[in-house]
PDB file of N, CA and C in Angstrom:
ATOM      1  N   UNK A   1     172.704-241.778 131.974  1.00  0.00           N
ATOM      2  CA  UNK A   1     172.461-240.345 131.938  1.00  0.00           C
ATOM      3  C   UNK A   1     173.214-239.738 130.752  1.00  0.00           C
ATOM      4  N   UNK A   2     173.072-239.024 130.429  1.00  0.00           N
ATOM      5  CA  UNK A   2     173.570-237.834 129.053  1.00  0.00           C
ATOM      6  C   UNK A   2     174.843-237.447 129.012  1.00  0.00           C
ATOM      7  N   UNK A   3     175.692-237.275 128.486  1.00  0.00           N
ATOM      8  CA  UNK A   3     176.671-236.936 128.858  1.00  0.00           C
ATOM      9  C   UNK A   3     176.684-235.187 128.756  1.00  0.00           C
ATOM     10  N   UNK A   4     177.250-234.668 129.884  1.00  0.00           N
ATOM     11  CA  UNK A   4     176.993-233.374 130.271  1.00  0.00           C
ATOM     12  C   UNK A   4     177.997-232.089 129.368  1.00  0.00           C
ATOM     13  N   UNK A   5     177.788-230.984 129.348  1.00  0.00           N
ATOM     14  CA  UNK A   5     178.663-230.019 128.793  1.00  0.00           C
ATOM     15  C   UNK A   5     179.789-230.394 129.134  1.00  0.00           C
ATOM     16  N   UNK A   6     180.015-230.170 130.179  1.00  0.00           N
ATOM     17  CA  UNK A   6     181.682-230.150 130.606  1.00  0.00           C
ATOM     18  C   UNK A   6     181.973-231.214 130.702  1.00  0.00           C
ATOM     19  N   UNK A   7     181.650-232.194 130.809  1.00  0.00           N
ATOM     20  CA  UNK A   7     182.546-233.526 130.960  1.00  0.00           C
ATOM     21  C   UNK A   7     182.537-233.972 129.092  1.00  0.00           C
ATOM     22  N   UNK A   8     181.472-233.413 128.182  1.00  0.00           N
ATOM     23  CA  UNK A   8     181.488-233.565 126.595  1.00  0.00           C
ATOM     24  C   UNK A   8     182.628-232.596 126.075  1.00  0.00           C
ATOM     25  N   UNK A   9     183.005-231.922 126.553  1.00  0.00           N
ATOM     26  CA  UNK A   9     184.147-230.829 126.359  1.00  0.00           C
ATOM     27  C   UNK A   9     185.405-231.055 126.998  1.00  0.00           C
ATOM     28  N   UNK A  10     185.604-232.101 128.346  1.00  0.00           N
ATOM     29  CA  UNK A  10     186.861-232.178 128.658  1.00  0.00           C
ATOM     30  C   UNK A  10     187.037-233.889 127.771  1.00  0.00           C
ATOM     31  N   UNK A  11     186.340-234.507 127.221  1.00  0.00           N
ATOM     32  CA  UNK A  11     186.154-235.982 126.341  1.00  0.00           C
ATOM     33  C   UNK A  11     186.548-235.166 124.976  1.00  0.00           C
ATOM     34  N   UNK A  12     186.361-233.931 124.540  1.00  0.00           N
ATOM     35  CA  UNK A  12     186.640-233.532 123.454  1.00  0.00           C
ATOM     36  C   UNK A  12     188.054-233.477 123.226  1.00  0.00           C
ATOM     37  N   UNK A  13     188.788-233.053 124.313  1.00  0.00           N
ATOM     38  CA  UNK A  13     189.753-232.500 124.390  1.00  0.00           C
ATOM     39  C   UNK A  13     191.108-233.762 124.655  1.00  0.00           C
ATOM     40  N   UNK A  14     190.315-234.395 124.930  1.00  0.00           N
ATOM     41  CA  UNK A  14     190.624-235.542 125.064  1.00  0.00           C
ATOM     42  C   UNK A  14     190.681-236.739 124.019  1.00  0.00           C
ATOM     43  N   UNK A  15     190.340-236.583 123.327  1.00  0.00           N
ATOM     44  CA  UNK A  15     189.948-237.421 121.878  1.00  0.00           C
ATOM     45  C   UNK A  15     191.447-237.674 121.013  1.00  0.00           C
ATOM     46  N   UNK A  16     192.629-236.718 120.786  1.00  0.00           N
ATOM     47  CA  UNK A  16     193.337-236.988 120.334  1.00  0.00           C
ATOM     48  C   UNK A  16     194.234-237.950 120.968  1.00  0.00           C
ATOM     49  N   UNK A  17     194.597-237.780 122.098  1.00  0.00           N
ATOM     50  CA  UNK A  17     195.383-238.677 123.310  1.00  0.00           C
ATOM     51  C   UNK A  17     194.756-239.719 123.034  1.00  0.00           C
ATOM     52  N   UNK A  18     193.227-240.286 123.085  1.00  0.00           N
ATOM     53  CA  UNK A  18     192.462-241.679 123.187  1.00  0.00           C
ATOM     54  C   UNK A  18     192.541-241.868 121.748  1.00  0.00           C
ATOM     55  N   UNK A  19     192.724-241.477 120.976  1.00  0.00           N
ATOM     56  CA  UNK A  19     192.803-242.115 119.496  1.00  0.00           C
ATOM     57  C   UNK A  19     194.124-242.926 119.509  1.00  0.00           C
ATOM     58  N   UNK A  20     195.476-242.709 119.994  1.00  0.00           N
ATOM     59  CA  UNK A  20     196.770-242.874 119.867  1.00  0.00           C
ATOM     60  C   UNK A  20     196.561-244.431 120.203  1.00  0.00           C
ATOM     61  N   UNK A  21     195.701-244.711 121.299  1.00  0.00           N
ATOM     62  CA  UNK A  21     195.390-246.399 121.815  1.00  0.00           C
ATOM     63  C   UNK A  21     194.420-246.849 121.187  1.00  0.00           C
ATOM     64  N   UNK A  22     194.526-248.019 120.356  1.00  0.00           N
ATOM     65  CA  UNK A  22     193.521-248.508 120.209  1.00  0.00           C
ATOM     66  C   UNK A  22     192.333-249.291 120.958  1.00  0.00           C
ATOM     67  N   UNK A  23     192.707-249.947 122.216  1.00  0.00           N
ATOM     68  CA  UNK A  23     191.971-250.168 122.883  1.00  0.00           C
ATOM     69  C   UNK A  23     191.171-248.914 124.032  1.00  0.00           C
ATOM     70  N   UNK A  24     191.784-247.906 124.326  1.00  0.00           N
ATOM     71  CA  UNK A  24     191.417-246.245 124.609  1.00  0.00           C
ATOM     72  C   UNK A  24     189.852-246.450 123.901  1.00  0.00           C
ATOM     73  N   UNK A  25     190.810-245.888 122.270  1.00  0.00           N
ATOM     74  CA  UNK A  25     189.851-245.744 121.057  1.00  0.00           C
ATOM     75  C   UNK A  25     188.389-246.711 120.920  1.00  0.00           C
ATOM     76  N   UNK A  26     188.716-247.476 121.343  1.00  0.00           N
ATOM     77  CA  UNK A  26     187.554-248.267 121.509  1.00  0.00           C
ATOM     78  C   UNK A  26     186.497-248.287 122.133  1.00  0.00           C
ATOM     79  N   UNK A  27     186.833-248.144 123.285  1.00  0.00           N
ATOM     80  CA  UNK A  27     186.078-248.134 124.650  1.00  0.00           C
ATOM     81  C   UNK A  27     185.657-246.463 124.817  1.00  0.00           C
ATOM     82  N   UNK A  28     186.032-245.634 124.512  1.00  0.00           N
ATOM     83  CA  UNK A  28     185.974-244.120 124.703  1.00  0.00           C
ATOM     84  C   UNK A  28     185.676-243.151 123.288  1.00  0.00           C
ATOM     85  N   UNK A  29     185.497-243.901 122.363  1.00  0.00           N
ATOM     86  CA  UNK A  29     185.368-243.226 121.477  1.00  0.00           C
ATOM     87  C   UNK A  29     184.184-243.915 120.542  1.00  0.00           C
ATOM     88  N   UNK A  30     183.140-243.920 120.633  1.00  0.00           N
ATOM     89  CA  UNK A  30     182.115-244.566 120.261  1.00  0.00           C
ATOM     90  C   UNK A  30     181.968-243.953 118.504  1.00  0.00           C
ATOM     91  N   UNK A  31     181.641-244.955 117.399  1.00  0.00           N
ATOM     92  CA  UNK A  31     181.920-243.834 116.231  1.00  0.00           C
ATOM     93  C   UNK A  31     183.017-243.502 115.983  1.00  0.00           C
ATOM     94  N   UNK A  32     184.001-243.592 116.481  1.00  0.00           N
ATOM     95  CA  UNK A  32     185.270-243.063 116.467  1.00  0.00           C
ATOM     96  C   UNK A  32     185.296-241.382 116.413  1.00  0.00           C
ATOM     97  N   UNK A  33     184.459-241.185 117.595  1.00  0.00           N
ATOM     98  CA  UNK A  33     184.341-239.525 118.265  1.00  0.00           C
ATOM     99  C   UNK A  33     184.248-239.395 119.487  1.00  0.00           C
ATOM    100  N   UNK A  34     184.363-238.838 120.471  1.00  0.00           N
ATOM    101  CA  UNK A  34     184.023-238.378 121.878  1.00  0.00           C
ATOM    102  C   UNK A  34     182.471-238.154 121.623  1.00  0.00           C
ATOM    103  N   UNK A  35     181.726-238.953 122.648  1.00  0.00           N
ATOM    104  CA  UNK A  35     180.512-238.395 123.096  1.00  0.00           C
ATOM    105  C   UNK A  35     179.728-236.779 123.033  1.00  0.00           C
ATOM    106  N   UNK A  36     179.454-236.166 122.410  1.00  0.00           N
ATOM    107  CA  UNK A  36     178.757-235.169 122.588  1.00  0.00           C
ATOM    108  C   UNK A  36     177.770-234.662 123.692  1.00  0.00           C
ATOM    109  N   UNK A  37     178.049-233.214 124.342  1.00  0.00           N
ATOM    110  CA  UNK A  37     176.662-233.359 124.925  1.00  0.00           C
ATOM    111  C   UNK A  37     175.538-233.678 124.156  1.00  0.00           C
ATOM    112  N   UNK A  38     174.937-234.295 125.443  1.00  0.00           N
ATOM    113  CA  UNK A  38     173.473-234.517 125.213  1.00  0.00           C
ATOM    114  C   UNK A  38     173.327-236.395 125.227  1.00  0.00           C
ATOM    115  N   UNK A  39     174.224-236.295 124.654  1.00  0.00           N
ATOM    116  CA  UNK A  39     174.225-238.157 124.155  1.00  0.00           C
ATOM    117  C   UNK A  39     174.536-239.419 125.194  1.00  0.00           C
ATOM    118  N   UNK A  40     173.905-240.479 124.757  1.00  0.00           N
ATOM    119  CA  UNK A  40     174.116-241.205 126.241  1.00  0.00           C
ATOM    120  C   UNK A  40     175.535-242.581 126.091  1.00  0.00           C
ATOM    121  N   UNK A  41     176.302-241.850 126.703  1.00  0.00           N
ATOM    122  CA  UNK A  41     177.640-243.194 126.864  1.00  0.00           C
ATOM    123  C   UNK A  41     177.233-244.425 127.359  1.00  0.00           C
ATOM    124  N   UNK A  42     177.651-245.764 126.740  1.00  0.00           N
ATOM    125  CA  UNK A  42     177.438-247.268 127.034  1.00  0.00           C
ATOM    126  C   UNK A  42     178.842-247.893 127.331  1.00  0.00           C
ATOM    127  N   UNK A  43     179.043-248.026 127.792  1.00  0.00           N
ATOM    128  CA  UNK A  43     180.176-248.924 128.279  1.00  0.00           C
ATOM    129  C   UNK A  43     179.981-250.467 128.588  1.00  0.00           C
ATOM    130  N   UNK A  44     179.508-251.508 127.357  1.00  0.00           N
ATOM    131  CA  UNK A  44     178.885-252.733 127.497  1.00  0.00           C
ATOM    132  C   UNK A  44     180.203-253.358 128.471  1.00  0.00           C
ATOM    133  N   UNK A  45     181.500-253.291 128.019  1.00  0.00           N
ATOM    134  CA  UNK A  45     182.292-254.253 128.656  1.00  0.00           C
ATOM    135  C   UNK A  45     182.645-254.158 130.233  1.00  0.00           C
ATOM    136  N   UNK A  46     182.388-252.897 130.613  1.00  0.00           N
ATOM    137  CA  UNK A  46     182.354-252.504 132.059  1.00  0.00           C
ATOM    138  C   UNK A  46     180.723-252.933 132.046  1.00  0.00           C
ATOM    139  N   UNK A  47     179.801-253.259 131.861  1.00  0.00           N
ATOM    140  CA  UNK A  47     178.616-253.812 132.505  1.00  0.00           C
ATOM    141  C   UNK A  47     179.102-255.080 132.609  1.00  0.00           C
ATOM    142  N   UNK A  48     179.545-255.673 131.436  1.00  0.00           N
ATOM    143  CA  UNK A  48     179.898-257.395 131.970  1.00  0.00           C
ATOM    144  C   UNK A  48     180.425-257.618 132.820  1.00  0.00           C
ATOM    145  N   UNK A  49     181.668-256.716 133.316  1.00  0.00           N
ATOM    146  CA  UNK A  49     182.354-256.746 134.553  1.00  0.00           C
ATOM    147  C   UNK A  49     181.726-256.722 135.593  1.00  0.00           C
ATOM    148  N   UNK A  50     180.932-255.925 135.827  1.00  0.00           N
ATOM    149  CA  UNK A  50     180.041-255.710 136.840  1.00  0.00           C
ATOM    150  C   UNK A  50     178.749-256.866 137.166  1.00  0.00           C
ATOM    151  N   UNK A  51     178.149-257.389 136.222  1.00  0.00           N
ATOM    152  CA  UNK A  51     177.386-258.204 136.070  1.00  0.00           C
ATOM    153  C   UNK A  51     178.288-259.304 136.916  1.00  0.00           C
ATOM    154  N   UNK A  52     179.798-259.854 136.278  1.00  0.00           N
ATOM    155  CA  UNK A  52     180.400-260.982 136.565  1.00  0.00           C
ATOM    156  C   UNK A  52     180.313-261.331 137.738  1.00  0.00           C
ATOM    157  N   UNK A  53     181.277-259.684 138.444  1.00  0.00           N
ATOM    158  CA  UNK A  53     181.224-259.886 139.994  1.00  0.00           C
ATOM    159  C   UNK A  53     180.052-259.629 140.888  1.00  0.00           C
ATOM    160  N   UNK A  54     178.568-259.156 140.333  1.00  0.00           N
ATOM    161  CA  UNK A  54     177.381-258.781 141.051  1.00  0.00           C
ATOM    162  C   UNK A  54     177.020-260.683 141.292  1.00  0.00           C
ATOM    163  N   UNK A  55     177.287-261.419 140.463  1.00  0.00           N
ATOM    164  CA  UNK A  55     176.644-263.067 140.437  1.00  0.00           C
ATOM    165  C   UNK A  55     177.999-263.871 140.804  1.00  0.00           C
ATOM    166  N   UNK A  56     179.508-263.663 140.723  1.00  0.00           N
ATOM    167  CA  UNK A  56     180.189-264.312 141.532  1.00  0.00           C
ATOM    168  C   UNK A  56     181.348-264.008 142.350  1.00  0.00           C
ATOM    169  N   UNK A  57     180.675-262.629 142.737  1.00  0.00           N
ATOM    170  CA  UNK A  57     181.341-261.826 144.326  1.00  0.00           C
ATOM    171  C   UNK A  57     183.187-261.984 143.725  1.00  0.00           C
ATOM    172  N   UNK A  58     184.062-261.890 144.610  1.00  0.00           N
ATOM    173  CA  UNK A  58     184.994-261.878 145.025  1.00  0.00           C
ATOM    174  C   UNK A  58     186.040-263.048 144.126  1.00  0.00           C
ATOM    175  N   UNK A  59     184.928-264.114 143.847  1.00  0.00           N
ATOM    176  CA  UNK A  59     186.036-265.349 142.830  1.00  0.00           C
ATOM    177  C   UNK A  59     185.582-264.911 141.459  1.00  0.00           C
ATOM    178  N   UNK A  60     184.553-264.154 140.900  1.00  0.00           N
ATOM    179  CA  UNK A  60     184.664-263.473 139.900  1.00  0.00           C
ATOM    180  C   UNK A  60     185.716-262.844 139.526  1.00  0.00           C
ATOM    181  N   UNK A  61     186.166-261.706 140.141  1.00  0.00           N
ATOM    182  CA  UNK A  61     186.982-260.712 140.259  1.00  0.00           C
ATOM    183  C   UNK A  61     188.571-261.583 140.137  1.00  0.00           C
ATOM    184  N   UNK A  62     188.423-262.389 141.069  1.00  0.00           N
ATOM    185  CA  UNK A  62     189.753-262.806 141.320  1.00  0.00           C
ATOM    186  C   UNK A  62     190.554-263.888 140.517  1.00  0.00           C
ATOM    187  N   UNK A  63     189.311-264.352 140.316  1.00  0.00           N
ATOM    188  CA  UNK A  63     189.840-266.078 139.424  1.00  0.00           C
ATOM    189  C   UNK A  63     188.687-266.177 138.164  1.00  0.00           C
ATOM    190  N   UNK A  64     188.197-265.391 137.884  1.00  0.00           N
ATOM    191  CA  UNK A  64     187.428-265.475 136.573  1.00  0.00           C
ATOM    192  C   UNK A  64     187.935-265.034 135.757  1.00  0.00           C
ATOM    193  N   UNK A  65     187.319-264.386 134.446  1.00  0.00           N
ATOM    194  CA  UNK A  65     186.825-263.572 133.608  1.00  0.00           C
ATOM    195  C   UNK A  65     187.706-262.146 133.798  1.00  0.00           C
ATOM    196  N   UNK A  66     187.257-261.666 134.505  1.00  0.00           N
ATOM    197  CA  UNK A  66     187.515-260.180 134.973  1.00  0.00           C
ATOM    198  C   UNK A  66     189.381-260.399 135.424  1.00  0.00           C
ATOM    199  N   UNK A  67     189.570-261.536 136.499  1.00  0.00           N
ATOM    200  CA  UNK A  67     191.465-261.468 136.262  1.00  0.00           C
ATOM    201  C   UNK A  67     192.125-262.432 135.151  1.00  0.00           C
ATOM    202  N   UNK A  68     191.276-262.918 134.536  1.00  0.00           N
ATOM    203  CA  UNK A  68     192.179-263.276 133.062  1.00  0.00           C
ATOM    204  C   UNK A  68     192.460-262.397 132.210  1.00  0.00           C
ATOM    205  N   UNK A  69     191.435-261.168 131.911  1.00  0.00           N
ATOM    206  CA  UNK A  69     191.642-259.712 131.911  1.00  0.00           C
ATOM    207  C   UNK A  69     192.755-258.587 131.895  1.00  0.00           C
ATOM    208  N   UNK A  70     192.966-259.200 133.737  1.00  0.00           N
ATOM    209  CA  UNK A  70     194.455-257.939 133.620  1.00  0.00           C
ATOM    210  C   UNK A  70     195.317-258.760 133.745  1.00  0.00           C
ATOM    211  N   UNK A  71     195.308-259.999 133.279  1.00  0.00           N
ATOM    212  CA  UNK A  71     196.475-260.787 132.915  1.00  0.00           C
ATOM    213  C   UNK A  71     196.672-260.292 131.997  1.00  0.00           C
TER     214      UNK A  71
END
């Protein structure tokens, strides 16, 4: 879905704080800008996550991919 007025305006406001991280910056700042309304946010690496654990439940999450992660 689009990203909406107010949530494109509180991401605006937000943009200097998420620049300071580079991994923030990455993931949240597409272009190296906050999303605009209207425009549609992708978050590929949160789909892989999701993908991981949709095909291997619970040992995904736990002993895969996804907790080598927040190691």
């Amino acid at each position: 879905a689009p990203v909406t007025q107010v949530i494109a305006g509180y991401w605006a406001a937000a943009e200097p704080a998420l620049k300071k991280h580079p991994g923030s910056a990455a993931t949240f700042l597409p272009n190296g800008r906050a999303p605009r309304e209207g425009e549609v946010f992708r978050n590929p690496d949160l789909a892989r996550t999701y993908r991981l654990i949709a095909e291997q439940g619970a040992t995904g999450f736990y002993r895969g991919q996804v907790a080598d992660g927040f190691v």
